[in-house]
PDB file of N, CA and C in Angstrom:
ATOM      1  N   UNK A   1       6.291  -3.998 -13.111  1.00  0.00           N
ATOM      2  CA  UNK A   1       6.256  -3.396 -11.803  1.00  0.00           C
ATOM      3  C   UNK A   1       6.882  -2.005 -11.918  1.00  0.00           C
ATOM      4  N   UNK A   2       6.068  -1.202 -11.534  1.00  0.00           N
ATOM      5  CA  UNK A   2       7.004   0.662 -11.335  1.00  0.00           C
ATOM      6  C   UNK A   2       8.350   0.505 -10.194  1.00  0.00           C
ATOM      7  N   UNK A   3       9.007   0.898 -11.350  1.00  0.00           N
ATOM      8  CA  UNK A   3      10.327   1.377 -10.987  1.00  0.00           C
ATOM      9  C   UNK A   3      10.576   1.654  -9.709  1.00  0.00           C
ATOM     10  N   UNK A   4       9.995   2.353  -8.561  1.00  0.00           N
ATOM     11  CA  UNK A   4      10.066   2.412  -7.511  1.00  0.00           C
ATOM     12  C   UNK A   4       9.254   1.514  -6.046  1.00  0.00           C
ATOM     13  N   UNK A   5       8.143   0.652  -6.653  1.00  0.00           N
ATOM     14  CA  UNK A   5       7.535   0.085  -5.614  1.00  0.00           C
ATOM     15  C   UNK A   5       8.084  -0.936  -4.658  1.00  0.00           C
ATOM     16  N   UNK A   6       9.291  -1.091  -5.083  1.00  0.00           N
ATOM     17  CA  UNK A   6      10.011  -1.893  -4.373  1.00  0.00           C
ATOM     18  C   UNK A   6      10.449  -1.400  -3.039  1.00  0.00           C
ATOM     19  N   UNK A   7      11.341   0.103  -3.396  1.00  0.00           N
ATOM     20  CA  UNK A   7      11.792   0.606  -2.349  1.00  0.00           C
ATOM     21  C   UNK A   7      10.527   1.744  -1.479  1.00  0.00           C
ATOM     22  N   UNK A   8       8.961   2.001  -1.940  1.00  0.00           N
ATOM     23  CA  UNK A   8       8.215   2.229  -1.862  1.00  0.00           C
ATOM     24  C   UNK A   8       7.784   1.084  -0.567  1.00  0.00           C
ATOM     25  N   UNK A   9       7.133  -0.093  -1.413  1.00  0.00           N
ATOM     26  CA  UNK A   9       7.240  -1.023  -0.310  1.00  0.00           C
ATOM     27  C   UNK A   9       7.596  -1.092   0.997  1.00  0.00           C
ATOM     28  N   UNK A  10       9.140  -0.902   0.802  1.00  0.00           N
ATOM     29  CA  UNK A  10       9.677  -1.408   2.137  1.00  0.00           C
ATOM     30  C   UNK A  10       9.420   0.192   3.004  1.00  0.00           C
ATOM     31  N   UNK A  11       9.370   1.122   2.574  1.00  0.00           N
ATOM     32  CA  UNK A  11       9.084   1.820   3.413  1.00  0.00           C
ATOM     33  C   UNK A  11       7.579   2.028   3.958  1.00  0.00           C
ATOM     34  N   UNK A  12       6.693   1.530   3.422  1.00  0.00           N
ATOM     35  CA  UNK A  12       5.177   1.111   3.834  1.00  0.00           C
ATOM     36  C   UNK A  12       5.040   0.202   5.110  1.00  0.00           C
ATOM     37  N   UNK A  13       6.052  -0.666   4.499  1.00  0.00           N
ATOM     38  CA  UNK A  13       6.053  -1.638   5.757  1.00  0.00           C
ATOM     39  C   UNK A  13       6.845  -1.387   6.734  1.00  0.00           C
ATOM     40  N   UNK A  14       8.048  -0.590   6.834  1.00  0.00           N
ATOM     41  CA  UNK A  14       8.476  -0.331   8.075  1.00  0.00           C
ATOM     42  C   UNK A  14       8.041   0.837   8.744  1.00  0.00           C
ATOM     43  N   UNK A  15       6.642   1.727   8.033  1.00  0.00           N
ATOM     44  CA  UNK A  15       5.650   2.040   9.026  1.00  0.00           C
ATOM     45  C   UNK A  15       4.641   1.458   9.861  1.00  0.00           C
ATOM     46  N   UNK A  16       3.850   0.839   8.480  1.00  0.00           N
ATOM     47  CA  UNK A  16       3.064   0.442   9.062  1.00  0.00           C
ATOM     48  C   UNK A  16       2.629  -1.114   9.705  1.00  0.00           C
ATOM     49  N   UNK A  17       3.463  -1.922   8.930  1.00  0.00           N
ATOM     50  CA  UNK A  17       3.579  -2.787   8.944  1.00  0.00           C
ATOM     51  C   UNK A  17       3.072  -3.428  10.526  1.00  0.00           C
ATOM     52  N   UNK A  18       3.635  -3.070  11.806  1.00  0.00           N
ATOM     53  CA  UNK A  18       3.301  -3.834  13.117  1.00  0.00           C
ATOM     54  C   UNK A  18       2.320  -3.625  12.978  1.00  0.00           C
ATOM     55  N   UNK A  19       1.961  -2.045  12.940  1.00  0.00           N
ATOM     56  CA  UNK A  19       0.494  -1.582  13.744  1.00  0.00           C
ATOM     57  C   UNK A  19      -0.569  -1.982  12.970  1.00  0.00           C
ATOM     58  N   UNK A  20      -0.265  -1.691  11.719  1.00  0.00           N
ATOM     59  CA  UNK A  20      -1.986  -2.686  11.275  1.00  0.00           C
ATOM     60  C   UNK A  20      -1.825  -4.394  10.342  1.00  0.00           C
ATOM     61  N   UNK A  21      -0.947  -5.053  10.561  1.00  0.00           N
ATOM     62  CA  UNK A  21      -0.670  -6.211  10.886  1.00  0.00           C
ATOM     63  C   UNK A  21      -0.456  -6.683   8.786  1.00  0.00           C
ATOM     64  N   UNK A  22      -0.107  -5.510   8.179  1.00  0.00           N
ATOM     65  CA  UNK A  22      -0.350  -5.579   7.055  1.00  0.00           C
ATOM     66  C   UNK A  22       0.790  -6.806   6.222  1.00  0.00           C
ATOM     67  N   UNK A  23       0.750  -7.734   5.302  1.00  0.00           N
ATOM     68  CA  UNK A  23       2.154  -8.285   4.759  1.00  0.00           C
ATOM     69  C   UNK A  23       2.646  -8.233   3.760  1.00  0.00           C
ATOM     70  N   UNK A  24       3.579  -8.702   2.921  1.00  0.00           N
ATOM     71  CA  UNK A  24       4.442  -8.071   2.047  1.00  0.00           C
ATOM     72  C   UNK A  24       3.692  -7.688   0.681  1.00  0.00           C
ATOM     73  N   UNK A  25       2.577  -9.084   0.316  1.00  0.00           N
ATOM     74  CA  UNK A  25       1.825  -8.232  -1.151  1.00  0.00           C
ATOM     75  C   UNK A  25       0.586  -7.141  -0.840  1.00  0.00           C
ATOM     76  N   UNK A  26       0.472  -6.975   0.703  1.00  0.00           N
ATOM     77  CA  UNK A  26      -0.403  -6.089   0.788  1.00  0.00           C
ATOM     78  C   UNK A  26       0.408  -4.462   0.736  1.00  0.00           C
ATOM     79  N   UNK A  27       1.670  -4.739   1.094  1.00  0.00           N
ATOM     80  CA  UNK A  27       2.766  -3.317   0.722  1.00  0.00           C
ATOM     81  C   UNK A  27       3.044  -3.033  -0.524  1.00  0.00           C
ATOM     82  N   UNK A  28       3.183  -4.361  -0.956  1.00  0.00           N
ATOM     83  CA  UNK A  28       3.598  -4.091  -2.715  1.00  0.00           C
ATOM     84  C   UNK A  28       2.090  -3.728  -3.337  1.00  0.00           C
ATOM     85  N   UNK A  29       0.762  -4.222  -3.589  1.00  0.00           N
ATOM     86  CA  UNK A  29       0.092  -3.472  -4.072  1.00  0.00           C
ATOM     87  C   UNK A  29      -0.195  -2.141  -3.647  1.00  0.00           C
ATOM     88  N   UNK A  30      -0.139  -1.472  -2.188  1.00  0.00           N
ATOM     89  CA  UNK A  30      -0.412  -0.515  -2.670  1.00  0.00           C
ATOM     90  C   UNK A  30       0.974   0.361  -2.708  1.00  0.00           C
ATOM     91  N   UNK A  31       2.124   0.159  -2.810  1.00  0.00           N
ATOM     92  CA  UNK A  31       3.188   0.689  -3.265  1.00  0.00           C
ATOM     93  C   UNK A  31       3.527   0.700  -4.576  1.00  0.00           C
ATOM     94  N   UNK A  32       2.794  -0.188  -5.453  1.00  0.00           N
ATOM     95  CA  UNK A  32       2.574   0.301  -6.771  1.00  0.00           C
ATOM     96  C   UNK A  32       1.394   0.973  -7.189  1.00  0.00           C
ATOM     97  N   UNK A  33       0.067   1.231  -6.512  1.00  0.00           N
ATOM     98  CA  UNK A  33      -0.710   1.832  -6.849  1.00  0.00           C
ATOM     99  C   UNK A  33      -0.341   3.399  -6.575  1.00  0.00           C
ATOM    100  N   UNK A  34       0.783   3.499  -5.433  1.00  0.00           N
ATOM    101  CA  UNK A  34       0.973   4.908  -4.832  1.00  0.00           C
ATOM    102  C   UNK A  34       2.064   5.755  -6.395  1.00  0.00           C
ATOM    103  N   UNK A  35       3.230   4.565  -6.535  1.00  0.00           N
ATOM    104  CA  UNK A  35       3.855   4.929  -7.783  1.00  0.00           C
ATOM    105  C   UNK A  35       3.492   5.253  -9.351  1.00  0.00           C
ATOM    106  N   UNK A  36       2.268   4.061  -9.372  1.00  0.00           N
ATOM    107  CA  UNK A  36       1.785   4.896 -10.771  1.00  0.00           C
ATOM    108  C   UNK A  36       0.235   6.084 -10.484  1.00  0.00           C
ATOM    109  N   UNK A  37       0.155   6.715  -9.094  1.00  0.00           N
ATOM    110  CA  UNK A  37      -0.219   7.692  -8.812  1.00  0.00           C
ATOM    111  C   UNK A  37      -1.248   7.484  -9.096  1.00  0.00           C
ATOM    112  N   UNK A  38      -2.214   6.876  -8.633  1.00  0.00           N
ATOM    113  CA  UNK A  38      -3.647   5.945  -8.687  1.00  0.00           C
ATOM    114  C   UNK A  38      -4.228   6.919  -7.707  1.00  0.00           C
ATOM    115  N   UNK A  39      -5.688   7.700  -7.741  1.00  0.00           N
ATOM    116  CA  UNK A  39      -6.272   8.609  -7.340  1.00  0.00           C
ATOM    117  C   UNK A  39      -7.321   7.343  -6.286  1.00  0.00           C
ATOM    118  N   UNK A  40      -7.440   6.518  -7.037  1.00  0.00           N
ATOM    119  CA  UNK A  40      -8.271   5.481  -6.338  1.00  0.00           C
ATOM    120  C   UNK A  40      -7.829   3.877  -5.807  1.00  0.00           C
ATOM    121  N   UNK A  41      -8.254   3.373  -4.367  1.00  0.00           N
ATOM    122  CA  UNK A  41      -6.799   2.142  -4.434  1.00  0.00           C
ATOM    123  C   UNK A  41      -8.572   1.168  -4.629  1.00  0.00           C
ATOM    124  N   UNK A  42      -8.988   0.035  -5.271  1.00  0.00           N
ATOM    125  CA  UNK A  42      -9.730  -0.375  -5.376  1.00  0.00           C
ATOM    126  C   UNK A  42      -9.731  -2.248  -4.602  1.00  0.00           C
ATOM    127  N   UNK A  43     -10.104  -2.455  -3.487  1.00  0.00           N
ATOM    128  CA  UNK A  43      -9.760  -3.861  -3.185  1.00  0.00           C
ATOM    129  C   UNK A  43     -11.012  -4.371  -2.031  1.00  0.00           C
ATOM    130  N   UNK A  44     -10.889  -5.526  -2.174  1.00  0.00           N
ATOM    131  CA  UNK A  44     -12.100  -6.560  -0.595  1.00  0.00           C
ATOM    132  C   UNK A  44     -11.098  -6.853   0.389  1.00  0.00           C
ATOM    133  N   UNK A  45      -9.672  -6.611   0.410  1.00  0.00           N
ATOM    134  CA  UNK A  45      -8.820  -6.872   1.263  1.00  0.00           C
ATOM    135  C   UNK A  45      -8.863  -5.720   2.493  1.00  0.00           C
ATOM    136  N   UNK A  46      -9.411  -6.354   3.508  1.00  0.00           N
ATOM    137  CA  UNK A  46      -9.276  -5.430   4.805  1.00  0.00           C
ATOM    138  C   UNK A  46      -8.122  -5.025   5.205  1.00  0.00           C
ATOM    139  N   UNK A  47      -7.053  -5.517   5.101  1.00  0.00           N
ATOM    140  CA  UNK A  47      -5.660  -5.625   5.413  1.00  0.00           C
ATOM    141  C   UNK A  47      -5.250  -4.127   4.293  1.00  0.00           C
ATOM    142  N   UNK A  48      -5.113  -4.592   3.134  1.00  0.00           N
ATOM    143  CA  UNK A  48      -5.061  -3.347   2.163  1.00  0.00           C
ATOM    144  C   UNK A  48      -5.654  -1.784   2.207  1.00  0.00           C
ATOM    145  N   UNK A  49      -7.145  -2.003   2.598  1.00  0.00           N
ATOM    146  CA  UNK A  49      -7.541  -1.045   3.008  1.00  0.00           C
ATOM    147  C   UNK A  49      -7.154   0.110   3.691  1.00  0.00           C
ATOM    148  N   UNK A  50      -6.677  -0.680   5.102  1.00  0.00           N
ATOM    149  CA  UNK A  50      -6.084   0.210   6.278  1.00  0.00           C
ATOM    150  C   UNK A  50      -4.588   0.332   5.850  1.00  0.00           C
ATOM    151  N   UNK A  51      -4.240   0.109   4.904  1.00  0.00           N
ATOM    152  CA  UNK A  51      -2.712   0.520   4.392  1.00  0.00           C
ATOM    153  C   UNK A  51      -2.660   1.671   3.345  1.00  0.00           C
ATOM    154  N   UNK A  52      -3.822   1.181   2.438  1.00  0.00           N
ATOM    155  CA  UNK A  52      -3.629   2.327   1.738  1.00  0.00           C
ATOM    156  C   UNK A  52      -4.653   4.070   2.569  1.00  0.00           C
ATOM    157  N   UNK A  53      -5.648   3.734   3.152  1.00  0.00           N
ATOM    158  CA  UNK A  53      -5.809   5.063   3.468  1.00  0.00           C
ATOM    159  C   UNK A  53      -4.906   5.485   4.360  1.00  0.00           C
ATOM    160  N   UNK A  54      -3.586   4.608   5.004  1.00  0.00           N
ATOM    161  CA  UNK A  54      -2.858   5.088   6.334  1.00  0.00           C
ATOM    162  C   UNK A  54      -1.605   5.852   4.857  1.00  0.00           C
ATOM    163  N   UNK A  55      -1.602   5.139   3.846  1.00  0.00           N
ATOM    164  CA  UNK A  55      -0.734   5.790   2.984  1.00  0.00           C
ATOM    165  C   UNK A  55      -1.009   7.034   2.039  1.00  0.00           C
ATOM    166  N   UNK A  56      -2.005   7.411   2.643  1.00  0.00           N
ATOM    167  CA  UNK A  56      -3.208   8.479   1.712  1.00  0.00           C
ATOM    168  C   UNK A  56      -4.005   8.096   0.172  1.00  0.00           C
ATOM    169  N   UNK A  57      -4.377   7.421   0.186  1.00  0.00           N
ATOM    170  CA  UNK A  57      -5.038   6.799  -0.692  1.00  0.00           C
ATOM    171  C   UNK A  57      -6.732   6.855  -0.748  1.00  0.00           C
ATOM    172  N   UNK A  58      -7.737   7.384  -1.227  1.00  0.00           N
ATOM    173  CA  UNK A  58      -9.063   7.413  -1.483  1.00  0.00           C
ATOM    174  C   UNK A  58      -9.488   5.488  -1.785  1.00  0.00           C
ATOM    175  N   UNK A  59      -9.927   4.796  -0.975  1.00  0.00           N
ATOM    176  CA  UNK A  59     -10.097   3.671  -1.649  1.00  0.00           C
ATOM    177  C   UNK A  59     -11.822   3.356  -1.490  1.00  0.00           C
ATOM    178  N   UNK A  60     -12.442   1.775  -1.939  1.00  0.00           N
ATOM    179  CA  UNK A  60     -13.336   1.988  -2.584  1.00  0.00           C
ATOM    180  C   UNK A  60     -14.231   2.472  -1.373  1.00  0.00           C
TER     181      UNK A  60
END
């Protein structure tokens, strides 16, 4: 796990977390995709989706 997705994480989720109903491994993946600086977030998870483009993320 990158060194920072932990504390990455929790700050994902105490944005976004109410408003788009996202939960904890949907913060941690893309809080490690944001840490090892992933140009692309790749997933079928609707939940993920709206987390990572709310986190700036290009996904599929």
């Amino acid at each position: 796990m990158p060194d920072r997705a932990l504390e990455i994480c929790a700050q994902l989720a105490h944005r976004h977390a109410a408003r788009l109903g996202v939960r904890t491994l949907d913060t941690l993946h893309v809080a490690s995709a944001l840490e090892l600086k992933a140009e692309h977030f790749w997933t079928f998870d609707a939940r993920q989706v709206k987390l990572a483009l709310a986190a700036g993320l290009k996904t599929n």
